[in-house]
PDB file of N, CA and C in Angstrom:
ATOM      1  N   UNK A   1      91.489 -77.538-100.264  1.00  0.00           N
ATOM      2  CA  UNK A   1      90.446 -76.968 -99.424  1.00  0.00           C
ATOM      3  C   UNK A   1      91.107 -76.452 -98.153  1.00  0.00           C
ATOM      4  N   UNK A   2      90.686 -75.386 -97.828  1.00  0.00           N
ATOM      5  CA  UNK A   2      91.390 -74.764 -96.635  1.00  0.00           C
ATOM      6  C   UNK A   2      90.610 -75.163 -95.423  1.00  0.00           C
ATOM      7  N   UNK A   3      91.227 -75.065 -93.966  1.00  0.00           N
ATOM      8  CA  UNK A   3      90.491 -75.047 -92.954  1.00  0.00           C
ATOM      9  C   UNK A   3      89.209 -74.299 -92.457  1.00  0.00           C
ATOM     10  N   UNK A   4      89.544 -73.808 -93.337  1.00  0.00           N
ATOM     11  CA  UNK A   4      88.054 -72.684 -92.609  1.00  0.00           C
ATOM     12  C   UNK A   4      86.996 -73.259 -94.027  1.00  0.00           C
ATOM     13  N   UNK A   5      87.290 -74.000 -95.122  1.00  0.00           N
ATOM     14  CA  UNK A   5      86.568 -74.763 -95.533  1.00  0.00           C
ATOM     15  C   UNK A   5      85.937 -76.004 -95.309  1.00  0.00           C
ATOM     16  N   UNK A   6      86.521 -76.592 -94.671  1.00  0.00           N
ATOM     17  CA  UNK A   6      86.734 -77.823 -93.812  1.00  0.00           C
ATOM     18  C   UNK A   6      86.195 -77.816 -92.670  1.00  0.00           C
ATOM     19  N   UNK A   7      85.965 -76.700 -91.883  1.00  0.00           N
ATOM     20  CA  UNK A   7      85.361 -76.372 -90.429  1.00  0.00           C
ATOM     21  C   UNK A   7      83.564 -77.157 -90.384  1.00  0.00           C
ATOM     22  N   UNK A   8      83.328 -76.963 -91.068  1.00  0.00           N
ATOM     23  CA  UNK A   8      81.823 -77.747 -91.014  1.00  0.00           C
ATOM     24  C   UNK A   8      81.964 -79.405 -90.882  1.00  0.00           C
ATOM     25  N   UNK A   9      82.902 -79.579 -92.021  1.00  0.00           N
ATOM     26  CA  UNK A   9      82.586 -80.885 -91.963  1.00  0.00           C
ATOM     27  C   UNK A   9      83.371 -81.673 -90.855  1.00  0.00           C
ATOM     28  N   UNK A  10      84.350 -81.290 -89.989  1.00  0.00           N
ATOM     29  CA  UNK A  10      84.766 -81.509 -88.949  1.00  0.00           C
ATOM     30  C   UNK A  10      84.363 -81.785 -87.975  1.00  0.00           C
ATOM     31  N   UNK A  11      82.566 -80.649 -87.348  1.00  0.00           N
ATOM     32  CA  UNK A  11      81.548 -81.279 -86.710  1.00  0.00           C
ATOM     33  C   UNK A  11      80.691 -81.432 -87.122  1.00  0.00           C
ATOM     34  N   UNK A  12      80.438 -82.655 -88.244  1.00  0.00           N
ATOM     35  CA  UNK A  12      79.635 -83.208 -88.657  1.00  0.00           C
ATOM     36  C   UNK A  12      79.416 -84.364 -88.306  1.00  0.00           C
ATOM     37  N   UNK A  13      77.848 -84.611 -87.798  1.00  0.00           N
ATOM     38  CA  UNK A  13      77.437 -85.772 -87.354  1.00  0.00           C
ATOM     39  C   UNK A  13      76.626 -86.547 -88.297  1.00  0.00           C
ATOM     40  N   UNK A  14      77.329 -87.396 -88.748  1.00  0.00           N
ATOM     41  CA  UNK A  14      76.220 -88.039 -90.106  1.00  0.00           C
ATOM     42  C   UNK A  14      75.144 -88.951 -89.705  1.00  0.00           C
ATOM     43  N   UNK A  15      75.503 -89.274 -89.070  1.00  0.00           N
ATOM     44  CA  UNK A  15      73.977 -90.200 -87.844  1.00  0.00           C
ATOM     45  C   UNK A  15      73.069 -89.465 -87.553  1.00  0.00           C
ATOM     46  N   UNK A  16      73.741 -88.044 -87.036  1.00  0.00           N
ATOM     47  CA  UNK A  16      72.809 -86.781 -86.611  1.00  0.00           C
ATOM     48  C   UNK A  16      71.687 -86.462 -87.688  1.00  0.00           C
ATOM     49  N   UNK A  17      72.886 -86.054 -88.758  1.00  0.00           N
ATOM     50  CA  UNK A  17      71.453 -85.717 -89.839  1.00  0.00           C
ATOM     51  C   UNK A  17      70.971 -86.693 -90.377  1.00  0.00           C
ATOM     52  N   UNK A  18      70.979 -87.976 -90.302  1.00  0.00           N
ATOM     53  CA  UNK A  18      70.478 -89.111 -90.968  1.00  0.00           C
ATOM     54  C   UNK A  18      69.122 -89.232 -89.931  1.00  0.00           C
ATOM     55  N   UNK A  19      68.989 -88.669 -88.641  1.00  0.00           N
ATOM     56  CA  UNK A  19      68.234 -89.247 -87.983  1.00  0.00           C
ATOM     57  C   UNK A  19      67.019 -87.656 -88.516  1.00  0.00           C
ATOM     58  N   UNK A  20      67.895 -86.842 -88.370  1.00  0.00           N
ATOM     59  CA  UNK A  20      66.987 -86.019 -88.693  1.00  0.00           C
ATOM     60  C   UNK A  20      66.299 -85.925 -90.017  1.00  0.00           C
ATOM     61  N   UNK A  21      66.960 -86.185 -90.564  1.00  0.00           N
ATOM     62  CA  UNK A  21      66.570 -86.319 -92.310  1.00  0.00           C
ATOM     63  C   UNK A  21      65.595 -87.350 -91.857  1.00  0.00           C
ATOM     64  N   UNK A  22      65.137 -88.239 -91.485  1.00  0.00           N
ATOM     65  CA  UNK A  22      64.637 -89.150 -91.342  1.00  0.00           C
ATOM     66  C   UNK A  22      63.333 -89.423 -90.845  1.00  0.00           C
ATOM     67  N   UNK A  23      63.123 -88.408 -89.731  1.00  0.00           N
ATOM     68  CA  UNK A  23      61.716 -88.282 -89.405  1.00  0.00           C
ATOM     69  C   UNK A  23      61.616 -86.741 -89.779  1.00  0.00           C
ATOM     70  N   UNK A  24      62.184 -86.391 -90.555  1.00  0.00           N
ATOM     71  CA  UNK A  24      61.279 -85.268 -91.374  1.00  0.00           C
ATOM     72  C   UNK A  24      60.464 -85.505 -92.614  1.00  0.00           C
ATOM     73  N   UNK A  25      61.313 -87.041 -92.940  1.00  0.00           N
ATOM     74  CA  UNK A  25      60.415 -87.641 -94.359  1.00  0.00           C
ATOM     75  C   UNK A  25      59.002 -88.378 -94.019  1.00  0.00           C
ATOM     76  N   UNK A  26      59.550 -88.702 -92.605  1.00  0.00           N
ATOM     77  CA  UNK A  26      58.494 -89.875 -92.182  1.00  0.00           C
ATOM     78  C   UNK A  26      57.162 -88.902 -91.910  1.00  0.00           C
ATOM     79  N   UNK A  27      57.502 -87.672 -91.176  1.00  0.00           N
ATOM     80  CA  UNK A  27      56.857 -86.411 -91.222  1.00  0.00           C
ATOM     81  C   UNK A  27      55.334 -86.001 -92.155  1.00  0.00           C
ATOM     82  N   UNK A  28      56.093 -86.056 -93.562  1.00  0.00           N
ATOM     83  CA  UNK A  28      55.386 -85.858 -94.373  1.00  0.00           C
ATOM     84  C   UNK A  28      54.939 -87.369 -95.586  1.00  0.00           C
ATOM     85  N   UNK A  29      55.260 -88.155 -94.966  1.00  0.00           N
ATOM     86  CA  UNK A  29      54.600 -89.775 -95.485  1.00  0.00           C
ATOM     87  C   UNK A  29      55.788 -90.338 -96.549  1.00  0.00           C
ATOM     88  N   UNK A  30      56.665 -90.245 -96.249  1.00  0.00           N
ATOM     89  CA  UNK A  30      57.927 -90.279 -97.366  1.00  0.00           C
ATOM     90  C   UNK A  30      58.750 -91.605 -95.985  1.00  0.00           C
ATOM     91  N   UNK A  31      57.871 -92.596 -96.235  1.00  0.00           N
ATOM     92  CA  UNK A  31      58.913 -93.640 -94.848  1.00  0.00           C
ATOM     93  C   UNK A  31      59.709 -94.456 -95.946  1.00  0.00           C
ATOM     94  N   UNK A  32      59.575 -94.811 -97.023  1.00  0.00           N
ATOM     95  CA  UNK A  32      60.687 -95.781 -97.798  1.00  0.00           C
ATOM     96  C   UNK A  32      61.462 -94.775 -97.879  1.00  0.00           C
ATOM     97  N   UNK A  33      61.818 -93.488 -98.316  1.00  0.00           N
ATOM     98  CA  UNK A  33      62.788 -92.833 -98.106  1.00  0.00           C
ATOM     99  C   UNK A  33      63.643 -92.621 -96.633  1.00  0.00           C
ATOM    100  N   UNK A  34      62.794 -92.463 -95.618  1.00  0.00           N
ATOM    101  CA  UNK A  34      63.246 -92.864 -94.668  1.00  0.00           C
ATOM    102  C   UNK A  34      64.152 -93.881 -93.950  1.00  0.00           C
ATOM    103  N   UNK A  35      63.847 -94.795 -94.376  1.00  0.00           N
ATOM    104  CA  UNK A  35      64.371 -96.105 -94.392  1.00  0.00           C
ATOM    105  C   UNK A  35      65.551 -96.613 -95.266  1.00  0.00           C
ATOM    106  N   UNK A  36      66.026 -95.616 -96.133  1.00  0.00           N
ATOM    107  CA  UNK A  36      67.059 -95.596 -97.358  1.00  0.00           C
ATOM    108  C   UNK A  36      68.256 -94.759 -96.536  1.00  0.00           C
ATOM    109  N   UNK A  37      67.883 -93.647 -96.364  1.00  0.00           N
ATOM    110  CA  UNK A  37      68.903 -92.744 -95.150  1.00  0.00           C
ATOM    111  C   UNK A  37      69.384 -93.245 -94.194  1.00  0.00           C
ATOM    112  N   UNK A  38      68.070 -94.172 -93.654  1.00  0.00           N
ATOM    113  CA  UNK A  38      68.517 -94.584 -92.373  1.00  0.00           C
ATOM    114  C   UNK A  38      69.449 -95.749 -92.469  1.00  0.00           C
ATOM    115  N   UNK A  39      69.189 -96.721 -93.259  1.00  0.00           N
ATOM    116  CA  UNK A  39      69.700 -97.680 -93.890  1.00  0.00           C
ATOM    117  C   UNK A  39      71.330 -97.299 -94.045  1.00  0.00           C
ATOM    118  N   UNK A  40      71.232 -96.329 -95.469  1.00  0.00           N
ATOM    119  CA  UNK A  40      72.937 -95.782 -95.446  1.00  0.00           C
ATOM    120  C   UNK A  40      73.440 -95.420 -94.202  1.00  0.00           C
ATOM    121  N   UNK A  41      73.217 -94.444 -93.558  1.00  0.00           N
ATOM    122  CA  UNK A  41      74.225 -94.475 -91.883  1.00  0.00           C
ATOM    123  C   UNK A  41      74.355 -95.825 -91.480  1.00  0.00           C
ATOM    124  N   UNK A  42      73.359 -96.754 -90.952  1.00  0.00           N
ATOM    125  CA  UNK A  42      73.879 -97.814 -90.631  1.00  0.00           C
ATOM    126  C   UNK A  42      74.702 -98.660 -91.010  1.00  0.00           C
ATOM    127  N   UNK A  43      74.891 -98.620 -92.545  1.00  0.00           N
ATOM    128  CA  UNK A  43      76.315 -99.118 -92.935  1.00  0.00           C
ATOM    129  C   UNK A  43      77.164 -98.308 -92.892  1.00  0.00           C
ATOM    130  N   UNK A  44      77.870 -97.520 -92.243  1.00  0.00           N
ATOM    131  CA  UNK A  44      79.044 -96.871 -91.776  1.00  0.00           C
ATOM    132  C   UNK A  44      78.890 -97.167 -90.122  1.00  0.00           C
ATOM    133  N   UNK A  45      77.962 -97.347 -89.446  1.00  0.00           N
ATOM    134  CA  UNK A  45      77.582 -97.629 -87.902  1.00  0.00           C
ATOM    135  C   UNK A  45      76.457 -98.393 -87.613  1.00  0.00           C
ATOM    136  N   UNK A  46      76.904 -99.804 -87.905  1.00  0.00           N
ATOM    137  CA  UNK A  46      75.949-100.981 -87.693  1.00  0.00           C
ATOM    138  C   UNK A  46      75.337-101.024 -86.528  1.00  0.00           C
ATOM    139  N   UNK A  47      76.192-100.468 -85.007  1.00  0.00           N
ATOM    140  CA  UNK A  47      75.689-101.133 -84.214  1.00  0.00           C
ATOM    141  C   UNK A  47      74.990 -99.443 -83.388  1.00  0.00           C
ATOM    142  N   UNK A  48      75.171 -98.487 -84.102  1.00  0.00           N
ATOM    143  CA  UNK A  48      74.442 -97.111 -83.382  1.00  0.00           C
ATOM    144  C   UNK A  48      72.841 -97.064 -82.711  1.00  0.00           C
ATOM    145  N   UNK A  49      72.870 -97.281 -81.724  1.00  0.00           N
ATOM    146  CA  UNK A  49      71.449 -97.690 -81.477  1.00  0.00           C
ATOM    147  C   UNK A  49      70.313 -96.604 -81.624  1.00  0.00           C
ATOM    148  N   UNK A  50      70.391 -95.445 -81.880  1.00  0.00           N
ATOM    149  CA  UNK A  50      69.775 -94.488 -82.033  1.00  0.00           C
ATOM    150  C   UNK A  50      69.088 -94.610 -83.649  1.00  0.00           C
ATOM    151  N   UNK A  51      70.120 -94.862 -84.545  1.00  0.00           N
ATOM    152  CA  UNK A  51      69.718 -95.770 -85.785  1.00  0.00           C
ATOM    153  C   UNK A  51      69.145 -96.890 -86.442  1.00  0.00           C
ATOM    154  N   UNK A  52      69.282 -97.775 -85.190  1.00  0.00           N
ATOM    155  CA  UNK A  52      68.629 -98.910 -84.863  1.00  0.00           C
ATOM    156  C   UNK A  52      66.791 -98.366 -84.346  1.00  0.00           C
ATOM    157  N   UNK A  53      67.227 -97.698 -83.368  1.00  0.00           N
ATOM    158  CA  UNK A  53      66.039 -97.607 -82.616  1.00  0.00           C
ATOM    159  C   UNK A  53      64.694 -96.379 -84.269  1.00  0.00           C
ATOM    160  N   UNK A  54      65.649 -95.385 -84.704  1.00  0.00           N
ATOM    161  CA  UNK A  54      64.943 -94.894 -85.934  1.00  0.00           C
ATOM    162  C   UNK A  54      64.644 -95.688 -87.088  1.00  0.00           C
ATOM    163  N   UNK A  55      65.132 -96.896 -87.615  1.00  0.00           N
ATOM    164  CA  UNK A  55      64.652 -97.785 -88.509  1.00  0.00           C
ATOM    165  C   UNK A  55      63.290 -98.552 -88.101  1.00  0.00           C
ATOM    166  N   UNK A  56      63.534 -98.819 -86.781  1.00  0.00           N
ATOM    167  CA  UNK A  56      62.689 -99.739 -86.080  1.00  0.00           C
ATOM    168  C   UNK A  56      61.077 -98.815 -86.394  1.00  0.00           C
ATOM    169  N   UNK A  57      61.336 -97.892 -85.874  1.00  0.00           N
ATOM    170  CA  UNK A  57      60.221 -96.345 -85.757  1.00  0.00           C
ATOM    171  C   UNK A  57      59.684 -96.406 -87.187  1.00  0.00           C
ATOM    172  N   UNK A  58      60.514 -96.355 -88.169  1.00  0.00           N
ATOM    173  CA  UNK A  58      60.140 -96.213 -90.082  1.00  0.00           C
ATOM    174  C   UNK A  58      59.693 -97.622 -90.395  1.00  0.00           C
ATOM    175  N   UNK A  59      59.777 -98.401 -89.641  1.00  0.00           N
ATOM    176  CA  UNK A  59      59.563 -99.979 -90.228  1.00  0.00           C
ATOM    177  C   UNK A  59      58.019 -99.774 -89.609  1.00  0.00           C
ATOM    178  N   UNK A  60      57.582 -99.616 -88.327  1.00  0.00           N
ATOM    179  CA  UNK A  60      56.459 -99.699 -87.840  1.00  0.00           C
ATOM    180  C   UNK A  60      55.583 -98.521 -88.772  1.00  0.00           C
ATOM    181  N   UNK A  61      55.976 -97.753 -88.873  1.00  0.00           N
ATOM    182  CA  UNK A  61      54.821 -96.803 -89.481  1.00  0.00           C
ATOM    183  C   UNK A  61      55.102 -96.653 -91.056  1.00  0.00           C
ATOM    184  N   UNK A  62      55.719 -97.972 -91.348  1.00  0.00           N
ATOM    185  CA  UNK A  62      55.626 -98.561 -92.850  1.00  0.00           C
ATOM    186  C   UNK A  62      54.741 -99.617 -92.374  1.00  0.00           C
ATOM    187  N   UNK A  63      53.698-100.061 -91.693  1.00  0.00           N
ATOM    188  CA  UNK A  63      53.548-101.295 -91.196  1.00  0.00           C
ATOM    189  C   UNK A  63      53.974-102.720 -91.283  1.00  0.00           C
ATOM    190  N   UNK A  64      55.161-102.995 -91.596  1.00  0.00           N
ATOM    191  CA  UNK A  64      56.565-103.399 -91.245  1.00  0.00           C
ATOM    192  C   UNK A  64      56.719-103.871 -89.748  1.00  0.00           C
ATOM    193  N   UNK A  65      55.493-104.369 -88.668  1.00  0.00           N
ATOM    194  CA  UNK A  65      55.999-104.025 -87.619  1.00  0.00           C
ATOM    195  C   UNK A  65      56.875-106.099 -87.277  1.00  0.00           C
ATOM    196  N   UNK A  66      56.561-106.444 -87.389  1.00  0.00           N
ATOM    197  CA  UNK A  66      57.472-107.765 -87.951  1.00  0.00           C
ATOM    198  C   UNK A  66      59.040-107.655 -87.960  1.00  0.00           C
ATOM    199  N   UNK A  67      59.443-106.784 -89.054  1.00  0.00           N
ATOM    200  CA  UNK A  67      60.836-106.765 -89.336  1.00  0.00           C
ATOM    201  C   UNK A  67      61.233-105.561 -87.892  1.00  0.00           C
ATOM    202  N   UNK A  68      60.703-104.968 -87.928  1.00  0.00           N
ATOM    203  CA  UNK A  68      61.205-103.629 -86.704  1.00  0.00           C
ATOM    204  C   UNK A  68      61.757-104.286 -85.656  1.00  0.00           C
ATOM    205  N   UNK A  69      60.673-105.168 -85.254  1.00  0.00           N
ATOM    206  CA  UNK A  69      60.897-106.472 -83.789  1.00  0.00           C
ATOM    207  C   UNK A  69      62.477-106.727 -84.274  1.00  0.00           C
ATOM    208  N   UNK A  70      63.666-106.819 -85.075  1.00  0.00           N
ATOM    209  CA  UNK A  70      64.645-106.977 -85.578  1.00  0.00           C
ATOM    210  C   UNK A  70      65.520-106.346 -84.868  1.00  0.00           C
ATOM    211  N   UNK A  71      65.254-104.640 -85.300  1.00  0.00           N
ATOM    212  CA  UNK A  71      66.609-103.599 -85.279  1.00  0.00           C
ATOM    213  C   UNK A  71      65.797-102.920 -83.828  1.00  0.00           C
ATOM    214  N   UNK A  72      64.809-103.565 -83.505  1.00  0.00           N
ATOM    215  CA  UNK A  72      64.300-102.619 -81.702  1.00  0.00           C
ATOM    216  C   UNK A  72      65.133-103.716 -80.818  1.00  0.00           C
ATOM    217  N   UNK A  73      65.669-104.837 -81.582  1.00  0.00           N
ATOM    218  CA  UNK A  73      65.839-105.544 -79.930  1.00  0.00           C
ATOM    219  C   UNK A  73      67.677-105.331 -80.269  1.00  0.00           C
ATOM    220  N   UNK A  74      68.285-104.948 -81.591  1.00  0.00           N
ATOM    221  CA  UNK A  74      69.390-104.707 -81.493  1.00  0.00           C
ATOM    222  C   UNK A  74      69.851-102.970 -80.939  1.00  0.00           C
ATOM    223  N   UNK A  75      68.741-102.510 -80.918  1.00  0.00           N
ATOM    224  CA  UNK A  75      68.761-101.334 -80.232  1.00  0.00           C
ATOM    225  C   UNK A  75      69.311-101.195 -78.866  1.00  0.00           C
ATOM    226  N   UNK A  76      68.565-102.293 -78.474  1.00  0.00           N
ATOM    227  CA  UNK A  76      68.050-102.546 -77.096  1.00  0.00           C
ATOM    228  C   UNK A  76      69.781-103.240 -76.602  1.00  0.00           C
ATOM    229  N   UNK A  77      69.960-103.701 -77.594  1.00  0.00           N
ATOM    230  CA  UNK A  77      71.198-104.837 -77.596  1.00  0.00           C
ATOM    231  C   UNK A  77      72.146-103.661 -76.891  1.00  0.00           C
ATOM    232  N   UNK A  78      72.661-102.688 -78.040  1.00  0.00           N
ATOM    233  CA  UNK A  78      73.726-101.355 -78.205  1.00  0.00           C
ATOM    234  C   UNK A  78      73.606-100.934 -76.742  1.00  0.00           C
ATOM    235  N   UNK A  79      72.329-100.533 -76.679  1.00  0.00           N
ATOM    236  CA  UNK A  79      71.906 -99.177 -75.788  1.00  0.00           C
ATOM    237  C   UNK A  79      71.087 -99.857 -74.808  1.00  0.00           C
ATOM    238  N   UNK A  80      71.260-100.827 -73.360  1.00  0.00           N
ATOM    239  CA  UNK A  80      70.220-101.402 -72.657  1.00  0.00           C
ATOM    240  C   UNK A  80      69.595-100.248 -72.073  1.00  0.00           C
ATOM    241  N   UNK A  81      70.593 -99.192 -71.428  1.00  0.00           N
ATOM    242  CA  UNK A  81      69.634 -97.847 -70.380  1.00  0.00           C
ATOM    243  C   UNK A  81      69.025 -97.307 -71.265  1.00  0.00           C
ATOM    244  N   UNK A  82      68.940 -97.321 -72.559  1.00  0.00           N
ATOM    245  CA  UNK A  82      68.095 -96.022 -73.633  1.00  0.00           C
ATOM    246  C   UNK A  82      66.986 -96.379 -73.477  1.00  0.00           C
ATOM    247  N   UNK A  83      66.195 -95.467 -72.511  1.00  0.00           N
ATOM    248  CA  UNK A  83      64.469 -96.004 -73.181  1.00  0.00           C
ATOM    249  C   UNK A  83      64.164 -95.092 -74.397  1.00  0.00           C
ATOM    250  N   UNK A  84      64.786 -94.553 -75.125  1.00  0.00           N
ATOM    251  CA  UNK A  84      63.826 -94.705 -76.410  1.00  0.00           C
ATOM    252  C   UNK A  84      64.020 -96.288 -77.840  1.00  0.00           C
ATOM    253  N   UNK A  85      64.909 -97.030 -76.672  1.00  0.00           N
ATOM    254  CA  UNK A  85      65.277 -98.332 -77.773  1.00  0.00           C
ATOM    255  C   UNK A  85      64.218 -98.683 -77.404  1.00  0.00           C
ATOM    256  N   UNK A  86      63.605 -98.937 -76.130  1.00  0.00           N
ATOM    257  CA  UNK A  86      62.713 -99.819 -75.196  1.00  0.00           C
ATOM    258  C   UNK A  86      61.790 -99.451 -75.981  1.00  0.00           C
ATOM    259  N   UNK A  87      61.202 -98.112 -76.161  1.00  0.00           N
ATOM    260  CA  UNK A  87      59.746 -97.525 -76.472  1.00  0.00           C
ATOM    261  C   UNK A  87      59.397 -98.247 -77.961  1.00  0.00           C
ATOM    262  N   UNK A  88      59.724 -98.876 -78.753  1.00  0.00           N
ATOM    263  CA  UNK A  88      59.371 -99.215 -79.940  1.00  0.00           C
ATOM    264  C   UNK A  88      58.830-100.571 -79.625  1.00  0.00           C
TER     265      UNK A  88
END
């Protein structure tokens, strides 16, 4: 594969599109899928709080809000200044 094949995946943010992939499913009522995406990134970046804080988001509007209380306070853990960890 040449470089100029390679150029994409170089700035590729897989968290990025995991987050986006993610509330585009939740979007249209697709949250266990949501939660599968989101899930996979987090095992490559356990402690990404932006991932944390988007599981937390798919767990609540799975009404899930029980387990969310989980990955919102490890959000919170990662990222203390982020208020969007706080907001969940």
């Amino acid at each position: 594969m040449s470089g100029v094949d390679r150029a994409p995946e170089l700035g590729r943010d897989p968290a990025g599109e995991a987050l986006e992939r993610s509330a585009a499913l939740v979007a249209v009522g697709r949250a266990p899928e949501a939660e599968a995406v989101v899930r996979r990134a987090l095992a490559d970046d356990p402690d990404h709080a932006d991932l944390r804080t988007e599981l937390a988001r798919v767990l609540v509007v799975d009404h899930r809000a029980a387990e969310a209380v989980e990955h919102a306070d490890r959000a919170v853990a990662a990222a203390p200044e982020d208020p969007h960890a706080h907001a969940i």
